[in-house]
Protein backbone atom coordinates (compact mmCIF):
# COMPACT_ATOMS: atom_id res chain seq x y z
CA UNK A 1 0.00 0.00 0.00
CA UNK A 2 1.20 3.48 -0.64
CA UNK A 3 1.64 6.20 2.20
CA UNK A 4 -0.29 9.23 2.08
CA UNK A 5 0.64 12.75 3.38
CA UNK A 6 -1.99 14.52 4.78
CA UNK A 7 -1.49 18.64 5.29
CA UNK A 8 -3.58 21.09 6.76
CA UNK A 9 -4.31 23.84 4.26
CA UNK A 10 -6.15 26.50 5.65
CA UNK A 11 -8.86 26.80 8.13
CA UNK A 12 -11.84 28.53 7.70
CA UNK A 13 -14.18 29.97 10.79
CA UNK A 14 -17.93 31.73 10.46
CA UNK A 15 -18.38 33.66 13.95
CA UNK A 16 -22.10 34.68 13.05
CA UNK A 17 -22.88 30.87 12.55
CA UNK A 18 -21.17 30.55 15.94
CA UNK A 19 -22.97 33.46 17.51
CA UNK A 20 -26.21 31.88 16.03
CA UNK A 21 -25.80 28.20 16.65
CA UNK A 22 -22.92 27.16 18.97
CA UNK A 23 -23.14 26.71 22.91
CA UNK A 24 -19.88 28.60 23.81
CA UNK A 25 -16.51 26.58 23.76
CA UNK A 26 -13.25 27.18 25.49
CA UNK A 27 -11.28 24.91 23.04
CA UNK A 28 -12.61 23.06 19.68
CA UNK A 29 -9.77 22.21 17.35
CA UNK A 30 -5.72 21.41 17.89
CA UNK A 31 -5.15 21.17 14.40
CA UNK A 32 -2.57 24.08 12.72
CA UNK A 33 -1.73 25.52 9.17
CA UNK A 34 0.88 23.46 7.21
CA UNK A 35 0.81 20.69 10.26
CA UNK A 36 1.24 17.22 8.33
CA UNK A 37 0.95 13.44 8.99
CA UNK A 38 1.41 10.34 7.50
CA UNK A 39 -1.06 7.96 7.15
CA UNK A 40 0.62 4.05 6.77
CA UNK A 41 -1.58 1.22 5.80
CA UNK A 42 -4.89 3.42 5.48
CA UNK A 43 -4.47 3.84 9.09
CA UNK A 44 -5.40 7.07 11.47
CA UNK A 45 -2.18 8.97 11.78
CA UNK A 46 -1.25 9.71 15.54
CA UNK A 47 -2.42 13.07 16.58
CA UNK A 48 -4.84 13.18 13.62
CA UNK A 49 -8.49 14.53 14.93
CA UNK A 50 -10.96 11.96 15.02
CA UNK A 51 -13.71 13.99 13.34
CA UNK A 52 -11.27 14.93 10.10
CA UNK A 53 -9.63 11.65 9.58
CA UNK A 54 -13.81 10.15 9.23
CA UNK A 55 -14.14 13.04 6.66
CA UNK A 56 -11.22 11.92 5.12
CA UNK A 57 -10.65 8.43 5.65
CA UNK A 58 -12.39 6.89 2.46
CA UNK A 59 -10.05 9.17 0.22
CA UNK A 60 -6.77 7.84 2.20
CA UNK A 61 -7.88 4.49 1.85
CA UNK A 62 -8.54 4.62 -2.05
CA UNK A 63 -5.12 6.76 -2.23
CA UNK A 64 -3.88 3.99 -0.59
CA UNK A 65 -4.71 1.37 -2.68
CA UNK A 66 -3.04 2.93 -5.68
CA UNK A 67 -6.79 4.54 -7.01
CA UNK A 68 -7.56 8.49 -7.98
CA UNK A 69 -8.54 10.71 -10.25
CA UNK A 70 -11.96 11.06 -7.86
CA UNK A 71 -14.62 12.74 -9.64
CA UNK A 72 -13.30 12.49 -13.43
CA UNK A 73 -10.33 14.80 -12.78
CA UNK A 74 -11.27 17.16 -10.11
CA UNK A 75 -7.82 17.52 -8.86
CA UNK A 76 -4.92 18.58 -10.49
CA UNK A 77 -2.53 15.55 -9.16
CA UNK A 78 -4.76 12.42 -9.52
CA UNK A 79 -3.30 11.08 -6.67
CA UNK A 80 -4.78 13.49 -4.36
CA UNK A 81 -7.90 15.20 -3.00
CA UNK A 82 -8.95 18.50 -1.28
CA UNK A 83 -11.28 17.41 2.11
CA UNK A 84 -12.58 19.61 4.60
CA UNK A 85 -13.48 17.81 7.82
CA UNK A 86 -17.32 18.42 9.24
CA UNK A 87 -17.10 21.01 11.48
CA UNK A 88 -19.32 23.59 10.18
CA UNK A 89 -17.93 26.20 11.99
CA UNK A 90 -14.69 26.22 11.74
CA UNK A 91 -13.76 23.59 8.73
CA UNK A 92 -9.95 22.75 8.04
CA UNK A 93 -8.96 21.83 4.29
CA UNK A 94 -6.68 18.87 3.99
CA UNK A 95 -4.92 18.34 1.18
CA UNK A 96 -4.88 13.99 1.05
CA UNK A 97 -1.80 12.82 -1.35
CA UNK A 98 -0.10 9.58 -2.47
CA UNK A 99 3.84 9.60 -1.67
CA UNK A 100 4.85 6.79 -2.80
């Protein structure tokens, strides 16, 4: 199986959804800009949030396995996918690619 890199791209965060929906929180994410992991064997990376790696897990695992080009070419790199994880507050984009 191949090893996948997983980055954190870029957070996004919508205070008037927060203001609107959200019970106040002291902390709600650990993840960082340009922090990385390795995912070997399809497997959750240590230190990976529990809530991204389900967004992203299915992608790893095809990545994995040697498949792409998900969605007939929606990523530049065919080894590799854009995923945000499900917090719809304060979403992370991970960029998902095959090393090797």
């Amino acid at each position: 199986m191949k090893r996948v890199k997983i980055t954190a791209v870029r957070q996004t965060v919508y205070p008037d959804l927060m203001a609107r929906y959200e019970n106040p929180i002291e902390h709600a994410c650990d993840v960082r800009e340009g922090q990385q992991w390795v995912s070997v064997d399809a497997q959750c990376p240590e230190g990976m949030c529990p809530s991204a790696w389900e967004s992203m897990r299915p992608f790893v695992e095809s990545l994995a396995r040697g498949e792409g080009n998900f969605y007939d070419g929606w990523m530049k790199n065919p080894m590799s996918a854009m995923i945000s994880c499900n917090d719809g507050f304060r979403p992370f984009s991970f960029y998902v690619e095959a090393v090797d």
